[in-house]
Protein backbone atom coordinates (compact mmCIF):
# COMPACT_ATOMS: atom_id res chain seq x y z
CA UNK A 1 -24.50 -88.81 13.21
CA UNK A 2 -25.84 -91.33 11.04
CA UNK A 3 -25.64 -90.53 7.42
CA UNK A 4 -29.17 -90.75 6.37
CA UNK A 5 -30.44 -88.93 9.45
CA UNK A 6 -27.79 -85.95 8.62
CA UNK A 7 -29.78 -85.73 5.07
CA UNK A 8 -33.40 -85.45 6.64
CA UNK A 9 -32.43 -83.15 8.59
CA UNK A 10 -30.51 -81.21 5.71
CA UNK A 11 -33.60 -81.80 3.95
CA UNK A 12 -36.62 -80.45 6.49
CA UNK A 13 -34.04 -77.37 6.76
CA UNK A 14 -34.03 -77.14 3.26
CA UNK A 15 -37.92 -77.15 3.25
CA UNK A 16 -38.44 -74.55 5.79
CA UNK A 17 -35.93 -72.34 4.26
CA UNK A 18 -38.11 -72.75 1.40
CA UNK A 19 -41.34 -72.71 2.83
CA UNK A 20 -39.85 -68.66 4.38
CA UNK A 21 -38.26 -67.71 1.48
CA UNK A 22 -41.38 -67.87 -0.97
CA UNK A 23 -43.83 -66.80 1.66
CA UNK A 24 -43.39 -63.31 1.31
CA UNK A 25 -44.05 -63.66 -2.75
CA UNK A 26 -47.35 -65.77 -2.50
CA UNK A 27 -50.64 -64.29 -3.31
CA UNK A 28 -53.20 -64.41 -1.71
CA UNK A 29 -54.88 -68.02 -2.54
CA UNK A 30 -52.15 -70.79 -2.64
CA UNK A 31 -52.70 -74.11 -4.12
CA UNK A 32 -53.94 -76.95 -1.53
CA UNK A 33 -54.59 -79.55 -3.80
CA UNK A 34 -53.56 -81.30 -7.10
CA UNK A 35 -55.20 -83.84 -9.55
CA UNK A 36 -53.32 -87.23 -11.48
CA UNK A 37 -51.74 -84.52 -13.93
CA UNK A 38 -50.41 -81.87 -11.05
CA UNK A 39 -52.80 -78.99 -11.77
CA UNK A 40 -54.28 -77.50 -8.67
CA UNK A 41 -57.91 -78.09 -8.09
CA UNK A 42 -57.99 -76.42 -4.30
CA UNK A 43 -56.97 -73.32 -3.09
CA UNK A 44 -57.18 -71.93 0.43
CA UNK A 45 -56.20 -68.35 1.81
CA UNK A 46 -52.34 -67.93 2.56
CA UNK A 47 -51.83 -68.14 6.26
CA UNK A 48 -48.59 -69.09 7.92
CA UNK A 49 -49.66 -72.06 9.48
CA UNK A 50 -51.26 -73.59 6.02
CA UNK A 51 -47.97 -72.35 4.25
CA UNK A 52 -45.87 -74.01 6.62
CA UNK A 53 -48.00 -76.72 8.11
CA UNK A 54 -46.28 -79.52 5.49
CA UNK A 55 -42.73 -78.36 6.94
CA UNK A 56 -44.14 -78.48 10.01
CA UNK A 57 -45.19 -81.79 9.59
CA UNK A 58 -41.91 -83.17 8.17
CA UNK A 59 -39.75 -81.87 10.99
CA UNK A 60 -42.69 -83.82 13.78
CA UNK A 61 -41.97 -87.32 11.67
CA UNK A 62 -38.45 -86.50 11.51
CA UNK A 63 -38.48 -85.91 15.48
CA UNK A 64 -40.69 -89.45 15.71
CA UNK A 65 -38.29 -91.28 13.81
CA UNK A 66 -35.44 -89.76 15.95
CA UNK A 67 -37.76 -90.94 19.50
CA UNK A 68 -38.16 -94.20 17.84
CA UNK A 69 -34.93 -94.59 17.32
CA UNK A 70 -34.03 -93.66 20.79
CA UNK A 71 -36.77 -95.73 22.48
CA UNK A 72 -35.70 -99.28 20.43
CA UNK A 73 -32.32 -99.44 22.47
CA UNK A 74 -34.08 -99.20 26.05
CA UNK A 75 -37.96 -100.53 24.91
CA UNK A 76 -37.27 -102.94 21.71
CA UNK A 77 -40.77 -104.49 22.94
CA UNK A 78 -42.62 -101.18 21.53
CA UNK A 79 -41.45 -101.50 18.52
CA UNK A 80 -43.57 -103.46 15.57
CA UNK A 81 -40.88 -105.26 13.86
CA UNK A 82 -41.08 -108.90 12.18
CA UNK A 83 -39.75 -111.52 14.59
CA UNK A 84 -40.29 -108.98 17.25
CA UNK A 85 -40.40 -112.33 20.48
CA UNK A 86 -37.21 -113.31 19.09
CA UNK A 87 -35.22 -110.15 18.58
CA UNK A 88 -36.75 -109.15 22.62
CA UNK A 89 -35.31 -112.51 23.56
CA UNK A 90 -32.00 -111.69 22.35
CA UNK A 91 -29.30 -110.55 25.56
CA UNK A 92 -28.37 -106.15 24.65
CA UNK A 93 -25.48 -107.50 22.98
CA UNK A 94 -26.85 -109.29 20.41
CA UNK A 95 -29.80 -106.84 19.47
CA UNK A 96 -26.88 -104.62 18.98
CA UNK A 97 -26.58 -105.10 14.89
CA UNK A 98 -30.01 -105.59 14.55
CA UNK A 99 -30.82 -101.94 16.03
CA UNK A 100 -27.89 -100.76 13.60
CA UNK A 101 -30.39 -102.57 10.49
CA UNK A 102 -33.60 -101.01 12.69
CA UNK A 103 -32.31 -97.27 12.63
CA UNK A 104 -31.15 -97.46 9.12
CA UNK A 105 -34.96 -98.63 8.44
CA UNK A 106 -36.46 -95.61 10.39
CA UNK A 107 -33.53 -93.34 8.69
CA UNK A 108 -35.11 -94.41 5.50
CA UNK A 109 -38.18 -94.37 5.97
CA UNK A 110 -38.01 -90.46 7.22
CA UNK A 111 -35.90 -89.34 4.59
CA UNK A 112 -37.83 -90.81 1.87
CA UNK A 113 -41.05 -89.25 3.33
CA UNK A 114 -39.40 -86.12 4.02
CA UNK A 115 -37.85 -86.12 0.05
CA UNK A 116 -41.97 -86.40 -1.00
CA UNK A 117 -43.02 -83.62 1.21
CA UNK A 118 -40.27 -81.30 0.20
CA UNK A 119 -40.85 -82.54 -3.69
CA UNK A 120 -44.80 -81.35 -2.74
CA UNK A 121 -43.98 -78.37 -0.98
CA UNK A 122 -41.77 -76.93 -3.55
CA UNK A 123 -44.48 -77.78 -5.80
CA UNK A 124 -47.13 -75.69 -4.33
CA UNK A 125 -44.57 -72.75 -4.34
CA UNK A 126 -44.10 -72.92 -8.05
CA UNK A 127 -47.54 -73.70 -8.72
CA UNK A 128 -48.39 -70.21 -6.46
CA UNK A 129 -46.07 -68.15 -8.15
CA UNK A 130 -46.91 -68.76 -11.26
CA UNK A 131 -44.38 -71.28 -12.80
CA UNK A 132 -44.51 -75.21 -13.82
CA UNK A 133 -44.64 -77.65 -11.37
CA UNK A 134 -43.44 -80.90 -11.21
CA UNK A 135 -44.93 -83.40 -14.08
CA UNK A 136 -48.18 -85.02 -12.21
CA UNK A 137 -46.64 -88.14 -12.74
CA UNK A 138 -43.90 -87.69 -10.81
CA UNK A 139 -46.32 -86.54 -7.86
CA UNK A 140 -48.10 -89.45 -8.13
CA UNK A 141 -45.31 -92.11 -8.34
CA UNK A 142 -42.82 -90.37 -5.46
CA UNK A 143 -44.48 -92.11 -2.36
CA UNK A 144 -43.17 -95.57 -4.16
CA UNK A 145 -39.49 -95.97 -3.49
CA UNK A 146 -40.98 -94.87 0.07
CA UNK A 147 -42.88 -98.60 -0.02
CA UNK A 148 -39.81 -100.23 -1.81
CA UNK A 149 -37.21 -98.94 0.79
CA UNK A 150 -39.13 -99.92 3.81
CA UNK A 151 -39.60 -103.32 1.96
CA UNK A 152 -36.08 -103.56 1.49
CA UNK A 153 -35.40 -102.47 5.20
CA UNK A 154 -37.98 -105.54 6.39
CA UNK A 155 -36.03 -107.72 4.97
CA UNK A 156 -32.91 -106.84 6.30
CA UNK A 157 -34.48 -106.28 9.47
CA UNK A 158 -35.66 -110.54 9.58
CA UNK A 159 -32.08 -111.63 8.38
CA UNK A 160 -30.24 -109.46 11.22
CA UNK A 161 -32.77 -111.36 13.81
CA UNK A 162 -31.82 -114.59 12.34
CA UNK A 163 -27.96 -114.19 12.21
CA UNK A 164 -28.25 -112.52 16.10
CA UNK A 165 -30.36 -115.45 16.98
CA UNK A 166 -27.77 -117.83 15.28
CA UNK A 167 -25.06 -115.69 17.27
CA UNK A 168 -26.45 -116.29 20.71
CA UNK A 169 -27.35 -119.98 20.16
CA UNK A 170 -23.42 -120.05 18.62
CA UNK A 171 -22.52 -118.53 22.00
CA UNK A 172 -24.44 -121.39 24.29
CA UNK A 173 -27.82 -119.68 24.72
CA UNK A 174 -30.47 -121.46 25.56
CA UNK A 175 -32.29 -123.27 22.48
CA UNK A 176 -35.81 -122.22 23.88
């Protein structure tokens, strides 16, 4: 198993295990909300699925990321990447590094949204029982390296293309 696909799913563990471990100790109205600074402004009754819809929701992206994943290999046409005619174009055994670059994009991209929801989840937990939270600022900025790594990924993603594409022309594919 891929690395950064072992640590989301570490990680949405992690947050469930969380989510049932401070459950029992929450009273009865639970932050749903937060401002810029991180104080709650919102609060809804405790109910399991409102306690554990944002775990809930982590392990469905982590599951979409894993189908995506899946689906690239047999339907790369599905899949909104840049220089998406070319990469299509490219014979199975060329698209093979550049759906290496593809799933370590996706990997990313679900562990760094799975790293904000468990970084808001335990938030709300501490907020609930009582204790500090995380600075607001630090809720505010933690969807960022989310953009910068997907960014990053992009990139990589458009330079694999072009060195496959260089690859098969090497090879004597067709220049069209």
């Amino acid at each position: 198993m891929r690395p950064l696909r072992l640590l989301s799913w570490g990680l949405v563990f992690a947050i469930v295990a969380h989510a049932a471990a401070t459950y029992g100790a929450l009273p009865e109205r639970i932050p749903t909300h937060f401002d810029l600074n991180g104080v709650a402004d919102r609060f809804s009754d405790r109910t399991l699925l409102r306690w554990f819809m944002l775990p809930g929701v982590a392990l469905g992206l982590v599951i979409l990321f894993e189908t995506l994943t899946a689906l690239m290999r047999t339907r790369p046409e599905l899949l909104n990447i840049p220089d998406r005619e070319r990469f299509v174009r490219l014979p199975a055994r060329f698209r093979e590094p550049v759906d290496a670059v593809i799933a370590t994009m996706l990997d990313s991209a679900a562990l760094s949204v799975v790293l904000v929801m468990g970084l808001i989840q335990w938030h709300q937990s501490q907020l609930a029982l009582g204790r500090p939270g995380a600075p607001g600022v630090l809720l505010l900025l933690a969807p960022l390296p989310i953009t910068f790594v997907v960014l990053l990924q992009v990139m990589r993603i458009t330079n694999a293309v072009d060195a496959a594409d260089r690859r098969w022309k090497d090879a004597g594919s067709p220049t069209t």
